[in-house]
Protein backbone atom coordinates (compact mmCIF):
# COMPACT_ATOMS: atom_id res chain seq x y z
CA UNK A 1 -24.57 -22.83 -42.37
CA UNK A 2 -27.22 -20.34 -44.02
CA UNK A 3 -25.61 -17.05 -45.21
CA UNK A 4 -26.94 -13.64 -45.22
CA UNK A 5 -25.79 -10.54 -47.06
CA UNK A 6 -25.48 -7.62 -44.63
CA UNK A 7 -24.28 -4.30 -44.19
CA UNK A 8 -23.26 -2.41 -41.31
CA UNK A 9 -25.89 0.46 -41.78
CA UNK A 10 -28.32 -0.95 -39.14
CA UNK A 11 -25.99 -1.35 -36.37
CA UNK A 12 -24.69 2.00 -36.89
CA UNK A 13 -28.01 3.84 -37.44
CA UNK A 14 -31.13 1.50 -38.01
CA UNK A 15 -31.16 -0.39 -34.75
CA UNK A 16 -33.31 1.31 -32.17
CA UNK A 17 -30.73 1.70 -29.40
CA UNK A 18 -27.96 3.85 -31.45
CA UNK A 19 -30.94 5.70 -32.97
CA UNK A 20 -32.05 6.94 -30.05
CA UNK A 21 -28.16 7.66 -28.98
CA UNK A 22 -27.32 9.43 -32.25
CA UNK A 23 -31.11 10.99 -31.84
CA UNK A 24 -29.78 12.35 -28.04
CA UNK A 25 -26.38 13.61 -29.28
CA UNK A 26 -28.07 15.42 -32.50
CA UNK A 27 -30.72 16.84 -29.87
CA UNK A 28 -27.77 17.90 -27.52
CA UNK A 29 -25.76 19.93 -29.84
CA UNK A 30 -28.75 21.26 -31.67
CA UNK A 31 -29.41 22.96 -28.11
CA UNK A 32 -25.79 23.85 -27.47
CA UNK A 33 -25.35 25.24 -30.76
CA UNK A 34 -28.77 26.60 -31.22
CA UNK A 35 -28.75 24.96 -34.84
CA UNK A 36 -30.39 22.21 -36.64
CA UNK A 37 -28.62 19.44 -37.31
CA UNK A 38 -30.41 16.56 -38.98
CA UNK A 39 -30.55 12.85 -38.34
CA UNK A 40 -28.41 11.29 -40.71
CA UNK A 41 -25.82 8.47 -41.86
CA UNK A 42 -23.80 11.10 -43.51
CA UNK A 43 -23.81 13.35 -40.32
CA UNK A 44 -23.49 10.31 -38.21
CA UNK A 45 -21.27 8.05 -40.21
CA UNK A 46 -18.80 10.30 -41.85
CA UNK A 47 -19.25 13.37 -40.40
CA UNK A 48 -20.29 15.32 -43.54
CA UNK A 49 -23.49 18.22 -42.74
CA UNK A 50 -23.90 21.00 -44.35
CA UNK A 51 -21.26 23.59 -42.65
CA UNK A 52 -22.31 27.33 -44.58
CA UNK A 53 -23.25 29.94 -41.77
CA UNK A 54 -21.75 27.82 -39.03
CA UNK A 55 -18.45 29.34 -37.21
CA UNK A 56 -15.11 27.40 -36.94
CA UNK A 57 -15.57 26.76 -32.99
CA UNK A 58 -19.47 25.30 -34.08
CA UNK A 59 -17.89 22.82 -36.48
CA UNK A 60 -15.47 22.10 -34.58
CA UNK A 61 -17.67 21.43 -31.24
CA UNK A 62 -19.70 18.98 -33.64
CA UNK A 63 -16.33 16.98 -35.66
CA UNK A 64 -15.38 16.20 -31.32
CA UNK A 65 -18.88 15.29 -30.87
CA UNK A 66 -19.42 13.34 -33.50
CA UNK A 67 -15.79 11.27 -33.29
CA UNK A 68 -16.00 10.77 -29.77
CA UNK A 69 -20.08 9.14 -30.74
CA UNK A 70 -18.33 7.06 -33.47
CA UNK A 71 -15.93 5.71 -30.43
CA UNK A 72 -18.52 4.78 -27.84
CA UNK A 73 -20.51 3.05 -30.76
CA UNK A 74 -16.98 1.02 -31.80
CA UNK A 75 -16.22 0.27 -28.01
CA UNK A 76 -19.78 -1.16 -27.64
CA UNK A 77 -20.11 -2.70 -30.65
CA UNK A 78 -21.42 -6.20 -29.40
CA UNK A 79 -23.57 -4.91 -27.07
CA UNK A 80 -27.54 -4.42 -27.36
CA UNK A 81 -28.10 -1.61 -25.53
CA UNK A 82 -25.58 0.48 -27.29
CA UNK A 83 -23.69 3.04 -25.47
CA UNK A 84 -24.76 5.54 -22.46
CA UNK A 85 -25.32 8.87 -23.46
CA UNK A 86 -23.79 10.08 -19.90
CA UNK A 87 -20.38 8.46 -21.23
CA UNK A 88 -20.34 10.02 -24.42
CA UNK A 89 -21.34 13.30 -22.24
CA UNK A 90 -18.01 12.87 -20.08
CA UNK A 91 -16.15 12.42 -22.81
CA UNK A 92 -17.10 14.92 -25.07
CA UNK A 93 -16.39 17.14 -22.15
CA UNK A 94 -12.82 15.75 -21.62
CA UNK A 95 -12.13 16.25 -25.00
CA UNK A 96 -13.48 20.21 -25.45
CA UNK A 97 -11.90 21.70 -22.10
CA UNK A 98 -8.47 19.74 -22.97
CA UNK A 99 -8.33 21.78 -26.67
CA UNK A 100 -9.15 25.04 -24.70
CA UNK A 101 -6.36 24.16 -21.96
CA UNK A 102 -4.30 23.95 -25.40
CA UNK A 103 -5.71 27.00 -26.68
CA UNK A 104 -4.73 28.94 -23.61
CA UNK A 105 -1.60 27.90 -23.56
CA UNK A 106 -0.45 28.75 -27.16
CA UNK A 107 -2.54 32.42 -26.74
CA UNK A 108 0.30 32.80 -23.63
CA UNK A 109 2.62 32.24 -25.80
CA UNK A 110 2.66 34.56 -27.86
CA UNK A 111 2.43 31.98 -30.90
CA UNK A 112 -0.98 33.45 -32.12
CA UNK A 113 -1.25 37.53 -33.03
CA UNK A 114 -5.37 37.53 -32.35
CA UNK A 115 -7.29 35.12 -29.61
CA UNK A 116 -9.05 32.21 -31.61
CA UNK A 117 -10.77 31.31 -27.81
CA UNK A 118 -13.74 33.76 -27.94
CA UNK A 119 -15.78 31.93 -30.01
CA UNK A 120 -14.53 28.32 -28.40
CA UNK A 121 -15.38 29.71 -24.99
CA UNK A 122 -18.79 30.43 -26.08
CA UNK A 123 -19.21 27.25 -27.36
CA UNK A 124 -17.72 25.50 -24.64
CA UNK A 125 -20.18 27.03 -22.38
CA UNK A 126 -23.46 26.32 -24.79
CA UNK A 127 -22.31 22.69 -24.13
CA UNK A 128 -21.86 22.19 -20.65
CA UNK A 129 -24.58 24.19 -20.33
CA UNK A 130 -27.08 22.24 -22.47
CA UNK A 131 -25.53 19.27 -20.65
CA UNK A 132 -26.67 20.25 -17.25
CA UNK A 133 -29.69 21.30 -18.51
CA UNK A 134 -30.61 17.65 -19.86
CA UNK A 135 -28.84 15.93 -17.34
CA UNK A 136 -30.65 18.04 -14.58
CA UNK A 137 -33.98 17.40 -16.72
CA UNK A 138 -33.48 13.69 -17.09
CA UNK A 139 -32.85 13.53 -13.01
CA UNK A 140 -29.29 12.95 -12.90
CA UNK A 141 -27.04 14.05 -10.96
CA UNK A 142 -24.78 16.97 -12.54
């Protein structure tokens, strides 16, 4: 039995399918956000980017992002082609329009003196926007 030392940084990053996925997702919410994010294990892998001159709803559009990417990549672990981009999409979506349902409902409650949603919204949109942009660019259906 021969044995190798290895490390999980190339199935995560190096290996040509999930660098093309993490390369679509950084792409995606650098035109949702109209910032620019970089490529990188510590962006990818742990979250941590540089966050000065971002607002609350951008970071928090890219910590969902980047979680749900870090799922898809766990629940497709053994497989070569890595995760689609379309599924990370849906979910990403899922995830965003459930914490503004949430949002809405603790603005009608009274619980909250000023609205935190303008911002959110605004994001919110960016994203679905950007995503029928690219999905309507790529040929699928939206």
């Amino acid at each position: 039995m021969s044995r190798t030392q290895g490390h999980l940084l190339p199935h995560s990053v190096e290996c040509t399918s999930i660098e093309e996925y993490w390369s679509s997702i950084i792409g995606h919410l650098n035109e949702a956000l109209g910032r620019e994010l970089q490529l990188s294990p510590l962006l990818c892998l742990l979250g941590i980017y540089k966050r000065p001159k971002l607002r609350k709803a951008d970071n928090r559009m890219i910590d969902i992002a980047m979680a749900v990417a870090r799922k898809e990549i766990a629940c497709h672990w053994k497989s070569f082609e890595g995760p689609a981009i379309s599924s990370w999409q849906k979910e990403v979506e899922q995830w965003v329009r459930a914490e503004d349902e949430a949002l809405m409902r603790v603005e009608a409650s009274g619980m909250r003196r000023r609205p935190l949603s303008e911002s959110w919204r605004e994001v919110l949109q960016a994203y679905i926007e950007a995503g029928r942009n690219r999905r309507h660019h790529h040929g699928e259906p939206i």
